[in-house]
Protein backbone atom coordinates (compact mmCIF):
# COMPACT_ATOMS: atom_id res chain seq x y z
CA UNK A 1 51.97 66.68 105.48
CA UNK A 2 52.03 68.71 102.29
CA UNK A 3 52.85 66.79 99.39
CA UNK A 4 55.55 68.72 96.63
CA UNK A 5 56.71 67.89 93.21
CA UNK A 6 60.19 68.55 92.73
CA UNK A 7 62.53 67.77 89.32
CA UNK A 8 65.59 66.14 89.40
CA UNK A 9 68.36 65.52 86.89
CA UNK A 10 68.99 62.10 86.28
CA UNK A 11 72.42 62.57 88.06
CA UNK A 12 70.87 64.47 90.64
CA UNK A 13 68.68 61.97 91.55
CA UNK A 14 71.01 59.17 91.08
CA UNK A 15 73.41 60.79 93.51
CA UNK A 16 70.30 61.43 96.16
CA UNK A 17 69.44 57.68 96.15
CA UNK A 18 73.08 56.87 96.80
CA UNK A 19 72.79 58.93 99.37
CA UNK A 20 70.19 58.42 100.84
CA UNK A 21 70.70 54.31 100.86
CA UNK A 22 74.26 54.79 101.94
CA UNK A 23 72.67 57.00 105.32
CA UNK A 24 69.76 54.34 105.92
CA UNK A 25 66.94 56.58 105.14
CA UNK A 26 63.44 54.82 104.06
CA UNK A 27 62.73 56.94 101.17
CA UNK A 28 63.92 59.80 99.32
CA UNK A 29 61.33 62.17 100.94
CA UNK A 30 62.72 61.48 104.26
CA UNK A 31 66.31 62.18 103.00
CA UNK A 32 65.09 65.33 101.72
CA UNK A 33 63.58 66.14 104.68
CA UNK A 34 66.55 65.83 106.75
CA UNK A 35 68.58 67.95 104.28
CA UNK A 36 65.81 70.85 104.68
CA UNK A 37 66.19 70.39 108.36
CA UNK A 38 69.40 70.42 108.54
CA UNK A 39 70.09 73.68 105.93
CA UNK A 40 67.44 75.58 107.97
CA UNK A 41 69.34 74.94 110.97
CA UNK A 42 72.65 76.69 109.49
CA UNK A 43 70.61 79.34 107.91
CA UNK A 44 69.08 80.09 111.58
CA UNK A 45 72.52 80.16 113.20
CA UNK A 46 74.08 82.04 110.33
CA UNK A 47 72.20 84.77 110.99
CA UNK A 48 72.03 84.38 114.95
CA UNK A 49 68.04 83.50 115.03
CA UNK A 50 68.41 81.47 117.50
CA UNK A 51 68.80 82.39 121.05
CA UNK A 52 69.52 79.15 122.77
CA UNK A 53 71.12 75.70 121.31
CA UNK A 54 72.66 72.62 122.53
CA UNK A 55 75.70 71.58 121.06
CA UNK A 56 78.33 68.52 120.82
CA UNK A 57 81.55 69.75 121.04
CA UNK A 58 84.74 67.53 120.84
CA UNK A 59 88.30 67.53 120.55
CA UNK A 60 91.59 65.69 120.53
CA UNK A 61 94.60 66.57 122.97
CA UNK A 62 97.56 64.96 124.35
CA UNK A 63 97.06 64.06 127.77
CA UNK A 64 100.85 64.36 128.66
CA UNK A 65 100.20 67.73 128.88
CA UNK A 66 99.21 68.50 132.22
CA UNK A 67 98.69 71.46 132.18
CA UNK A 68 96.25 71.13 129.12
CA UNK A 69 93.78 68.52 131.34
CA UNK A 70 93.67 71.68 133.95
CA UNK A 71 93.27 74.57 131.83
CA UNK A 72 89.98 72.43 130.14
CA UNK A 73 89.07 71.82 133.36
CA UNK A 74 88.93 75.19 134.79
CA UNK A 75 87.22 76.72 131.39
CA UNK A 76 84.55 74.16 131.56
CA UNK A 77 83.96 75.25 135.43
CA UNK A 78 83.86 78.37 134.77
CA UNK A 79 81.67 77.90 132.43
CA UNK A 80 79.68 75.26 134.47
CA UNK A 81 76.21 76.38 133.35
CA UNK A 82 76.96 76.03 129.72
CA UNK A 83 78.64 72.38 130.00
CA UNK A 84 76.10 69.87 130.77
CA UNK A 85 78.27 66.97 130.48
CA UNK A 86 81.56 65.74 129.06
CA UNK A 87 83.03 62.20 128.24
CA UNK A 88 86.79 61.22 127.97
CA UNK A 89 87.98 58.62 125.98
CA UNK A 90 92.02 57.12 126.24
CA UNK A 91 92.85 57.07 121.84
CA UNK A 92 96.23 55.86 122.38
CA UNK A 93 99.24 56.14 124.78
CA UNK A 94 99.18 60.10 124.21
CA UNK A 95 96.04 61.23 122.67
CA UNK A 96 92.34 61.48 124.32
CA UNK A 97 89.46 62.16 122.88
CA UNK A 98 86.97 64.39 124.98
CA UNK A 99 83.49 65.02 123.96
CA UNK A 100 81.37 68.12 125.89
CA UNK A 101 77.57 68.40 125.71
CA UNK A 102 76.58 72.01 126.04
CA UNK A 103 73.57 73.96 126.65
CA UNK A 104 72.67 77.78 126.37
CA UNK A 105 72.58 80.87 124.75
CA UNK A 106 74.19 80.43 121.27
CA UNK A 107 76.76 83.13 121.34
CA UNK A 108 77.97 81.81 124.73
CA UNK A 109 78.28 78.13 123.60
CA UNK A 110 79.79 79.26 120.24
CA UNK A 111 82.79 81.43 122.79
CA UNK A 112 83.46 78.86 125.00
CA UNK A 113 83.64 76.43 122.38
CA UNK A 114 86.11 78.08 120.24
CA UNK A 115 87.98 79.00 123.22
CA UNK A 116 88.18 75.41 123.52
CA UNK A 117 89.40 74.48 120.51
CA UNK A 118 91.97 77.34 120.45
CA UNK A 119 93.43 76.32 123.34
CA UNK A 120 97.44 75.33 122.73
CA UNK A 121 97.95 71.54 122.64
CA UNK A 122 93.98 70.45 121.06
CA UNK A 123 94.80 68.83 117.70
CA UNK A 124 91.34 68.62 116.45
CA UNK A 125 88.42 69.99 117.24
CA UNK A 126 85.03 70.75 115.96
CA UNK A 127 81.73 71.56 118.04
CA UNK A 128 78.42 71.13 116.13
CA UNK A 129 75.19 73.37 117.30
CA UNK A 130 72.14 73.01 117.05
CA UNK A 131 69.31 75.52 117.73
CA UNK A 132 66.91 74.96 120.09
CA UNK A 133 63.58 77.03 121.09
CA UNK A 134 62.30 76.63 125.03
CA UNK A 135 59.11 75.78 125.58
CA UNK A 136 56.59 78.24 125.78
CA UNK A 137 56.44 80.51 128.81
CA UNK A 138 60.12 80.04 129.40
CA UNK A 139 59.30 80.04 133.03
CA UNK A 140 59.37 75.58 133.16
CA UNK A 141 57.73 73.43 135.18
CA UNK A 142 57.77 70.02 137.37
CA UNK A 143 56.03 66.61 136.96
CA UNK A 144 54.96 67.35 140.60
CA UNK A 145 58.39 65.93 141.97
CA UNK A 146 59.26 69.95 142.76
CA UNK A 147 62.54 69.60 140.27
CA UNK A 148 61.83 72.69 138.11
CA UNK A 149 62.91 72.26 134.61
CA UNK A 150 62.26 73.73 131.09
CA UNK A 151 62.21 71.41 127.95
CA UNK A 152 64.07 72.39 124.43
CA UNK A 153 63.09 71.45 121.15
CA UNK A 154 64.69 71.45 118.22
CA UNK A 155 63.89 74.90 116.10
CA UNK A 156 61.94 73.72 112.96
């Protein structure tokens, strides 16, 4: 690790240890850290750096709409390769909740989820991506079990 000095207003640094207390990190460094991180991952999908992400992507609908519960349905299988899993949780007697986990080439997952979202009938929705780099070689591996598979990591 490289060590830095960085300066501070008082306020500045006042508002960085509430912050960083309120969000459970161990020291300031770490919450600084995580901020870096985190802006360096916006930065990189601002300006489309990043080939491949995985993404959370969730939004709120009422499920009286029938024809809502289909029309997700057929967009995420027809877009099966991007949606790696979803999760669907009952909010009240109208609204659910459903959460997708996606996986693939940024533009794609950045379509499909604003297609998402725009469709008529989701209240709320937000997806949040983050880029990803595949390991090197691209071309995978297996643990010997013959399932083929390539690993992602977060880009730094």
């Amino acid at each position: 690790m490289e060590r830095i000095t960085i300066s501070l207003e008082t306020e500045l640094a006042a508002i960085l240890d509430q912050l960083a207390d309120k969000n459970g990190y161990a020291s300031r460094s770490e919450a600084i850290r995580d901020l870096i991180r985190g802006w360096h991952s916006q930065e990189t999908l601002r300006q489309n750096e990043s080939e491949h992400c995985i993404a959370h992507l969730g939004y709120v609908y009422n499920h009286h709409d029938r024809t809502m519960a289909e029309r997700i349905a057929n967009l995420q299988h027809d877009h099966h390769d991007l949606t790696v899993s979803s999760m669907h949780l009952h909010l009240d007697h109208d609204n659910c909740l459903e959460v997708a986990f996606l996986r693939g080439k940024t533009k794609e997952v950045r379509q499909f989820a604003h297609r998402i979202v725009a469709q008529t009938g989701v209240r709320h929705g937000s997806v949040q991506i983050v880029p990803v780099t595949l390991e090197k070689g691209a071309k995978g591996h297996d643990h010997g079990d013959g399932v083929h598979h390539v690993h992602l990591q977060p880009a730094s």
